[in-house]
C-alpha atoms as a PDB file:
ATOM      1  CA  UNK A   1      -5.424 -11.140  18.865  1.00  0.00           C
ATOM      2  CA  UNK A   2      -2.911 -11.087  16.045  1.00  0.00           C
ATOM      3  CA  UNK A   3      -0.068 -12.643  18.096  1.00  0.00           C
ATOM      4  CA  UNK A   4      -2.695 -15.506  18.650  1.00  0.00           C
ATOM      5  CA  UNK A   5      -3.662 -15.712  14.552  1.00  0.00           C
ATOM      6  CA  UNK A   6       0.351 -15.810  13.892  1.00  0.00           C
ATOM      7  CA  UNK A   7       0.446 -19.905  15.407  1.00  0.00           C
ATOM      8  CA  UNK A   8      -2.679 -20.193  12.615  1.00  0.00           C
ATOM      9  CA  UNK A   9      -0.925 -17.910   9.927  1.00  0.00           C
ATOM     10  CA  UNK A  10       2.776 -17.358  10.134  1.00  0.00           C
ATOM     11  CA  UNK A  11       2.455 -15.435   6.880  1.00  0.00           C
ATOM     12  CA  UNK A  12       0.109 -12.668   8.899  1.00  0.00           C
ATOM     13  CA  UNK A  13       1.251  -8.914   8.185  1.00  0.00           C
ATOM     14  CA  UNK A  14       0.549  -5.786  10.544  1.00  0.00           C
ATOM     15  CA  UNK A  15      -1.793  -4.472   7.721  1.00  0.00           C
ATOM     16  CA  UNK A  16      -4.039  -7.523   8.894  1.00  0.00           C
ATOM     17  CA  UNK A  17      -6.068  -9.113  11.440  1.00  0.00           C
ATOM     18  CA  UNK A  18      -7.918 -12.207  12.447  1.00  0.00           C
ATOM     19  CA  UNK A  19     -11.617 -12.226  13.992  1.00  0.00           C
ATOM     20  CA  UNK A  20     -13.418 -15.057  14.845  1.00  0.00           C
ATOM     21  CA  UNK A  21     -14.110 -17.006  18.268  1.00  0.00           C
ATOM     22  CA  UNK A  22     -11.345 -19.972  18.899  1.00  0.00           C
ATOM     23  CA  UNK A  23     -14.471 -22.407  19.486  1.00  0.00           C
ATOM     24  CA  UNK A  24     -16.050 -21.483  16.093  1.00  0.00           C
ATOM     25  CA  UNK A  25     -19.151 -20.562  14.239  1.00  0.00           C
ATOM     26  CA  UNK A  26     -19.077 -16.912  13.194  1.00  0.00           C
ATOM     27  CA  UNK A  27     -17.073 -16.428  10.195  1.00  0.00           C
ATOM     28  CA  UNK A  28     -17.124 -14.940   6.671  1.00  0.00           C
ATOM     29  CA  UNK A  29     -17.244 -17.666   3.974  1.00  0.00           C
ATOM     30  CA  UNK A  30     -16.619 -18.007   0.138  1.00  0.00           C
ATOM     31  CA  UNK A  31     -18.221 -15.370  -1.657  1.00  0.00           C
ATOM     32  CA  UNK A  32     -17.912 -13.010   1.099  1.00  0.00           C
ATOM     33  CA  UNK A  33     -14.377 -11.476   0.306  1.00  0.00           C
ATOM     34  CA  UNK A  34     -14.084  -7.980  -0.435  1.00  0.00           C
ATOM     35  CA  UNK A  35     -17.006  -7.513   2.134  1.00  0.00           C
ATOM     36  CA  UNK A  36     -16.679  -5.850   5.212  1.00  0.00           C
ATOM     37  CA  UNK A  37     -15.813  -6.891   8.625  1.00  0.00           C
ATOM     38  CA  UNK A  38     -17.618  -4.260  11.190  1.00  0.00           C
ATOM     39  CA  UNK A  39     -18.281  -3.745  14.569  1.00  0.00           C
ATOM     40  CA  UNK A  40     -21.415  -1.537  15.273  1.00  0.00           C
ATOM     41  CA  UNK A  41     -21.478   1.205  12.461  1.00  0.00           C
ATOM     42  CA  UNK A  42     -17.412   0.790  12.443  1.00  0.00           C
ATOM     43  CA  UNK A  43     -15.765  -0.719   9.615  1.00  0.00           C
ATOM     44  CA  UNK A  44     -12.610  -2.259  10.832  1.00  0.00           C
ATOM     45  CA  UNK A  45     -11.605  -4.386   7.402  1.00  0.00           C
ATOM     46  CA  UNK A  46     -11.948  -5.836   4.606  1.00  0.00           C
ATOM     47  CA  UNK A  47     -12.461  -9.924   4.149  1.00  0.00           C
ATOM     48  CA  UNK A  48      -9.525 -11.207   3.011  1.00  0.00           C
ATOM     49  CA  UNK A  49      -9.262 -15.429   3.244  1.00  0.00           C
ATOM     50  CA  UNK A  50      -9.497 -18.280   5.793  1.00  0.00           C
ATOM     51  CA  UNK A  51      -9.615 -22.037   5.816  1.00  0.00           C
ATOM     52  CA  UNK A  52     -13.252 -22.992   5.438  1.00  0.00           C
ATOM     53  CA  UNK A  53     -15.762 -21.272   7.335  1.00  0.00           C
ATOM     54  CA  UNK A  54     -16.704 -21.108  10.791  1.00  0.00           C
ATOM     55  CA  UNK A  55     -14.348 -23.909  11.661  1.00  0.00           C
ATOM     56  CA  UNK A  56     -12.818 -24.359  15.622  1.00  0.00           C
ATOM     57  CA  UNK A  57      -9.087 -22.669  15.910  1.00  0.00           C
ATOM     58  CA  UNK A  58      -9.632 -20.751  12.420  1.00  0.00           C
ATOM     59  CA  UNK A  59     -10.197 -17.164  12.224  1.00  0.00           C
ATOM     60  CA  UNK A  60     -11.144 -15.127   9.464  1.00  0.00           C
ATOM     61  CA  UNK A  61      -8.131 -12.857   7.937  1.00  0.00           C
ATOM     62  CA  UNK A  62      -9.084  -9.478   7.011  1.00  0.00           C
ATOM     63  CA  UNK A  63      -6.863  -6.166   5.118  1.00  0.00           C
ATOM     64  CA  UNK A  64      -7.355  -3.067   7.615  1.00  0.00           C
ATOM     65  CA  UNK A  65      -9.154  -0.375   6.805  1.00  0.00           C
ATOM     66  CA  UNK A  66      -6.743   1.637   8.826  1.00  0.00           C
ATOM     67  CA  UNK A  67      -3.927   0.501   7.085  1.00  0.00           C
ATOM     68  CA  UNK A  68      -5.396   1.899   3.346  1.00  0.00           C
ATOM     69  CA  UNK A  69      -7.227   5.081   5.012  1.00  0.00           C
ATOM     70  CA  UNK A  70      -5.230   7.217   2.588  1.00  0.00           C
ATOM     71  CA  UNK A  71      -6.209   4.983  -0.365  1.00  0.00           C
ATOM     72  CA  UNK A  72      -9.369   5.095   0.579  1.00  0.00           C
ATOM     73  CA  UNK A  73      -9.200   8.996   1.316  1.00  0.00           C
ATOM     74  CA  UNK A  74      -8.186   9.511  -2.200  1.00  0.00           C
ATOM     75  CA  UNK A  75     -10.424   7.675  -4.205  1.00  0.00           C
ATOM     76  CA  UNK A  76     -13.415   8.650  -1.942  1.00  0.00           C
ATOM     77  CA  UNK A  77     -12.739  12.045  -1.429  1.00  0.00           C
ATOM     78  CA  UNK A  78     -13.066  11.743   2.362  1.00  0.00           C
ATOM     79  CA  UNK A  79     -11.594  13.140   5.535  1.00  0.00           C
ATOM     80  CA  UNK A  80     -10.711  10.634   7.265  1.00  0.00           C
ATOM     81  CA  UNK A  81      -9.264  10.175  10.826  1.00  0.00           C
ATOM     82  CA  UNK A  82      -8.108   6.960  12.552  1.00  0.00           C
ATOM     83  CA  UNK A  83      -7.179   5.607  15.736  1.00  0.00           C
ATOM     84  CA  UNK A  84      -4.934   2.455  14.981  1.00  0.00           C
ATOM     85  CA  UNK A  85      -5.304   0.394  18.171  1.00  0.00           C
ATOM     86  CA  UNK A  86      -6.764  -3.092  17.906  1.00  0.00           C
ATOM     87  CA  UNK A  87      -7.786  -4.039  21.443  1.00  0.00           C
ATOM     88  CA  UNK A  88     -11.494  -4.283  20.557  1.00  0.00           C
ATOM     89  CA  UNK A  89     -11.267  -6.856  17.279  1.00  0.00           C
ATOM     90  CA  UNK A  90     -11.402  -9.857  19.310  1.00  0.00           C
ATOM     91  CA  UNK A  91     -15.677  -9.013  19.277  1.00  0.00           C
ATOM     92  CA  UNK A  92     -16.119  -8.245  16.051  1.00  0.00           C
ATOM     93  CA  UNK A  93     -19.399  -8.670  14.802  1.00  0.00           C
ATOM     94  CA  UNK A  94     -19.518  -9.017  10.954  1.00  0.00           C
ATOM     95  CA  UNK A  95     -22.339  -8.355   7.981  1.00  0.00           C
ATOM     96  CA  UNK A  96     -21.265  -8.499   3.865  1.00  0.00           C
ATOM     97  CA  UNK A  97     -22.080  -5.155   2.768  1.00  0.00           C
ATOM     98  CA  UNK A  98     -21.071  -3.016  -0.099  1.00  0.00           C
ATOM     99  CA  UNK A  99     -17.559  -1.782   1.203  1.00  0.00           C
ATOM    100  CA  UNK A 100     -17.518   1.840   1.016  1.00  0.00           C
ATOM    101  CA  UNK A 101     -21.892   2.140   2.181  1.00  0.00           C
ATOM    102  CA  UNK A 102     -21.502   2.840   5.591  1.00  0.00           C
ATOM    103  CA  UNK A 103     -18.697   5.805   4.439  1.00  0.00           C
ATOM    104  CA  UNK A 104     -20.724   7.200   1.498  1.00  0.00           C
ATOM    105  CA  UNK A 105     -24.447   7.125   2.831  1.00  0.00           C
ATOM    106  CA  UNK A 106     -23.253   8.947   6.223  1.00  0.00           C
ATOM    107  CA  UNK A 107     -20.922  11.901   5.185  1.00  0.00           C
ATOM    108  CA  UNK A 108     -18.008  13.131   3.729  1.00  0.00           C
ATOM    109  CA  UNK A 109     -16.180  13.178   7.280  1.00  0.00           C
ATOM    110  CA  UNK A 110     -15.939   9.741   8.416  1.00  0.00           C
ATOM    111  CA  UNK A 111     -13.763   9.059  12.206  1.00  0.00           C
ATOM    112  CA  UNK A 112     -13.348   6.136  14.298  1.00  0.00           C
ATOM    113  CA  UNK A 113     -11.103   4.937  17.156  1.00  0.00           C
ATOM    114  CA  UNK A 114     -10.426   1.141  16.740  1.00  0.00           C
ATOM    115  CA  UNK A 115      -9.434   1.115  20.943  1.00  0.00           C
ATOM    116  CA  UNK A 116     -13.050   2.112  21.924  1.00  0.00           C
ATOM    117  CA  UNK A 117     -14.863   1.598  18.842  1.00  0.00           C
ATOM    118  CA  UNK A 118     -16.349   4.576  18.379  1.00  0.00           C
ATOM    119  CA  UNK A 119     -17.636   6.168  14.818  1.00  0.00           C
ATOM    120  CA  UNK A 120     -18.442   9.546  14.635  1.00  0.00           C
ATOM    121  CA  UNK A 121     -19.300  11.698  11.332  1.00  0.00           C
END
């Protein structure tokens, strides 16, 4: 998926990702950034920017998670542990929730693998 968003973002970084079916109609939107970008109970990233919302050959960008897990280890105080392959983004389903809810409201252990998709606590 992310050698696919580099032809719509050159400007992509490994600490991102794109979600978002090439024909359209599921996307985050203004107002939405900072939110999360999950699959299941699995938070894979953080909203980051697009071009419009929903449109045909333009996914969503998102910052991920994976990529601050020690940030976020620190300032939560959580155990965290992270499997860092992304073969299951490409059917993402996404909600705007507060970022850290799923983490804090399940426990202070918090584990995912992003090749299965899996969350565990």
């Amino acid at each position: 998926m992310i050698v696919e968003c580099k032809k719509y973002f050159r400007s992509l970084t490994s600490n991102m990702f794109c979600a978002g079916p090439p024909e359209g109609g599921k996307d985050s939107c203004q107002g939405d950034s900072g939110g999360p970008a999950v699959k299941g109970n699995v938070q894979l990233g953080v909203v980051s920017f697009g071009v419009g919302c929903a449109r045909k050959n333009n996914p969503g960008i998102y910052a991920k998670v994976s990529a601050a897990a020690k940030w976020i280890k620190s300032t939560a105080g959580l155990q965290i542990r992270i499997s860092q392959n992304l073969t299951c983004v490409s059917n993402i389903a996404m909600y705007v929730l507060p970022i850290f809810l799923l983490l804090l409201l399940n426990a202070r252990t918090f584990e995912y693998s992003l090749s299965q998709c899996t969350y565990h606590t």
